[in-house]
C-alpha atoms as a PDB file:
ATOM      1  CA  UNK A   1     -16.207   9.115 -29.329  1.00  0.00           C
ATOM      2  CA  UNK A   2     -12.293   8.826 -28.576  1.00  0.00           C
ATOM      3  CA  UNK A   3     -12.148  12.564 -27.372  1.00  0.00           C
ATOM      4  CA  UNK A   4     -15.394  12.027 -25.192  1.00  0.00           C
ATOM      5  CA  UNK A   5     -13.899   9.057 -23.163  1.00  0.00           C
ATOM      6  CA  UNK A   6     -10.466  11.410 -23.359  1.00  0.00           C
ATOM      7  CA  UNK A   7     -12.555  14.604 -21.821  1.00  0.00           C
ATOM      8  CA  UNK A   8     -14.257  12.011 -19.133  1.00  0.00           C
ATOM      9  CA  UNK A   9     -11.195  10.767 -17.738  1.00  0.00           C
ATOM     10  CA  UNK A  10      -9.377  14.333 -17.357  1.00  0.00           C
ATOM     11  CA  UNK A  11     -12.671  15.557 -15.594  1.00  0.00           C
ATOM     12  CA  UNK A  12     -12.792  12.610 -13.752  1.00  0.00           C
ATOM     13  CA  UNK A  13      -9.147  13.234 -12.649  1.00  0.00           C
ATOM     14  CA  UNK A  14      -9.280  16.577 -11.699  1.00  0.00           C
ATOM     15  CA  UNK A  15     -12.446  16.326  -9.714  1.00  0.00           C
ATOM     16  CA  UNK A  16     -10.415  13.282  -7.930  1.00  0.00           C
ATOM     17  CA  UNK A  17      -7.308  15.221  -7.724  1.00  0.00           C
ATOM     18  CA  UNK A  18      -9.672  18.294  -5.905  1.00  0.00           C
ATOM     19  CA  UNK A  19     -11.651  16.075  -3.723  1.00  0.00           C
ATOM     20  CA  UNK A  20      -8.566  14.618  -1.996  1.00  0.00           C
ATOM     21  CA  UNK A  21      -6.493  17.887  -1.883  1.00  0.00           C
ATOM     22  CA  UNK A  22      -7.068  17.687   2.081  1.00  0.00           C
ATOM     23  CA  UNK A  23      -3.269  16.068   2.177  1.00  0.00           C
ATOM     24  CA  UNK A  24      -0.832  18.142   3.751  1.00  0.00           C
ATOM     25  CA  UNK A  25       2.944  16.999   2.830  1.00  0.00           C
ATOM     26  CA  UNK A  26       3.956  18.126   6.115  1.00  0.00           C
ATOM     27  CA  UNK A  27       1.668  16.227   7.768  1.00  0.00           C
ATOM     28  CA  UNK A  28       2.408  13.320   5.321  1.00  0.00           C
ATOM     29  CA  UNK A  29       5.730  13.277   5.902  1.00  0.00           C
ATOM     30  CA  UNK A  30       5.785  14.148  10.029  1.00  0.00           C
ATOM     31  CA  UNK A  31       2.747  12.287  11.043  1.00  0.00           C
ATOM     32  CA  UNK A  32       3.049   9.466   8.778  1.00  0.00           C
ATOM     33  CA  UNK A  33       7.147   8.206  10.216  1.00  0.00           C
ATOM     34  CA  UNK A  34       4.647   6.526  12.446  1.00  0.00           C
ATOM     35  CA  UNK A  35       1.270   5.300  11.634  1.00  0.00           C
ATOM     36  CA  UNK A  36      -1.455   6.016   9.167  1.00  0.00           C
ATOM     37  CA  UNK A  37      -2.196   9.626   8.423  1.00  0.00           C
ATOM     38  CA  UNK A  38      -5.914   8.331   8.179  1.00  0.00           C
ATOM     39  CA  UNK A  39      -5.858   8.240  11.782  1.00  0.00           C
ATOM     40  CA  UNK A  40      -4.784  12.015  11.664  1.00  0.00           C
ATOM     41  CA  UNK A  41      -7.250  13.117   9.277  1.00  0.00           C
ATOM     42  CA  UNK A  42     -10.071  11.434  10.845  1.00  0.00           C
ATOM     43  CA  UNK A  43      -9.276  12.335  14.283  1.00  0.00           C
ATOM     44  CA  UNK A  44     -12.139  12.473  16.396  1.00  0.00           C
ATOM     45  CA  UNK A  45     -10.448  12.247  20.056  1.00  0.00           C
ATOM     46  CA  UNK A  46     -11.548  14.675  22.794  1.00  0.00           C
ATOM     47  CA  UNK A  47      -7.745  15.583  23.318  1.00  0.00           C
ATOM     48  CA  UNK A  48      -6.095  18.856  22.045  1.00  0.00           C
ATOM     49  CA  UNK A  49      -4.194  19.001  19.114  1.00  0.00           C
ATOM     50  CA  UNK A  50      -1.315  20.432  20.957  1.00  0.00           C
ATOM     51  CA  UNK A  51      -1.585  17.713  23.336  1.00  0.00           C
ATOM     52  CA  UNK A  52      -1.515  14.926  20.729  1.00  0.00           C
ATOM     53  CA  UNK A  53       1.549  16.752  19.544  1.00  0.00           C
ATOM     54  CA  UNK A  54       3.348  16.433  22.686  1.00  0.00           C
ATOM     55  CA  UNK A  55       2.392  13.253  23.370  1.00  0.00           C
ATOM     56  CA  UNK A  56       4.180  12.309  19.822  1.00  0.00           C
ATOM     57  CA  UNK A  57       7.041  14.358  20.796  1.00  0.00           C
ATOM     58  CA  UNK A  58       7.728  12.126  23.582  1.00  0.00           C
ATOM     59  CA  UNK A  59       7.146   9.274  21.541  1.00  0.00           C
ATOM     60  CA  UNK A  60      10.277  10.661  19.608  1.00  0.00           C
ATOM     61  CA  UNK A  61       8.170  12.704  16.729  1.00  0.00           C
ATOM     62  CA  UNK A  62      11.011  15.663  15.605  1.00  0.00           C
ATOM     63  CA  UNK A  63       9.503  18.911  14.843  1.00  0.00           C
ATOM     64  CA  UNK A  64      11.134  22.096  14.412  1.00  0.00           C
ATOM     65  CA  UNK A  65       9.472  25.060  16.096  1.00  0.00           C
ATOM     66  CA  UNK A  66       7.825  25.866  12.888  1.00  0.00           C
ATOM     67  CA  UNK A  67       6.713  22.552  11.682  1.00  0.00           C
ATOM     68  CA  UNK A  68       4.941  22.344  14.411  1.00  0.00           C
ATOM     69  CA  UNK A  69       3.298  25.540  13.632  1.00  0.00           C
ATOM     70  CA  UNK A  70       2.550  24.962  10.550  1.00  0.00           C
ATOM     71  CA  UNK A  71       0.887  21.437  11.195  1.00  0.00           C
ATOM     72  CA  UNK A  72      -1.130  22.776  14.081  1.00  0.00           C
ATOM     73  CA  UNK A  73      -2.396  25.555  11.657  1.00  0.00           C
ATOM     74  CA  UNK A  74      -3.047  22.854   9.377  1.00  0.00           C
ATOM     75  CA  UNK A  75      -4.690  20.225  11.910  1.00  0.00           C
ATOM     76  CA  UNK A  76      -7.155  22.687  13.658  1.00  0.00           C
ATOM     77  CA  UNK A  77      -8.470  23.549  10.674  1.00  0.00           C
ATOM     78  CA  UNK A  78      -8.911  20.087   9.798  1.00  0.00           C
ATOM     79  CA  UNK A  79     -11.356  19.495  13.898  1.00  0.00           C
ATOM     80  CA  UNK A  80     -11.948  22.466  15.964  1.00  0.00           C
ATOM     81  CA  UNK A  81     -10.688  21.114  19.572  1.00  0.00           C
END
């Protein structure tokens, strides 16, 4: 019975662990200074992602030229726009 409940709760970690692997680090740590990366992931605005970008750039968001590669990669495959 003890390795049953054992072999539940590492299945039910791993498929939890799997289901959430959508997190980006980068985006974590870039988009997150800010607000909620819920927001980010959920995105449903009719803007660009290159234009949100920009617009958080002015806000004072600090990307190098390849962070922001990386998380546009990252973000359009998240929403087509």
């Amino acid at each position: 019975m003890k390795e049953l409940l054992i072999y539940l709760l590492v299945s039910f970690c791993l498929v939890f662990v799997s289901c959430n692997s959508k997190k980006d680090p980068l985006i974590e740590s870039k988009c997150g200074l800010c607000h909620s990366v819920s927001i980010v992931y959920s995105y449903d605005g009719n803007k660009s992602w290159e234009h949100t970008i920009y617009a958080m750039k002015q806000r004072g968001l600090s990307l190098t030229n390849d962070e922001e590669a990386n998380i546009l990669k990252k973000l359009k495959k998240i929403k087509k726009n």
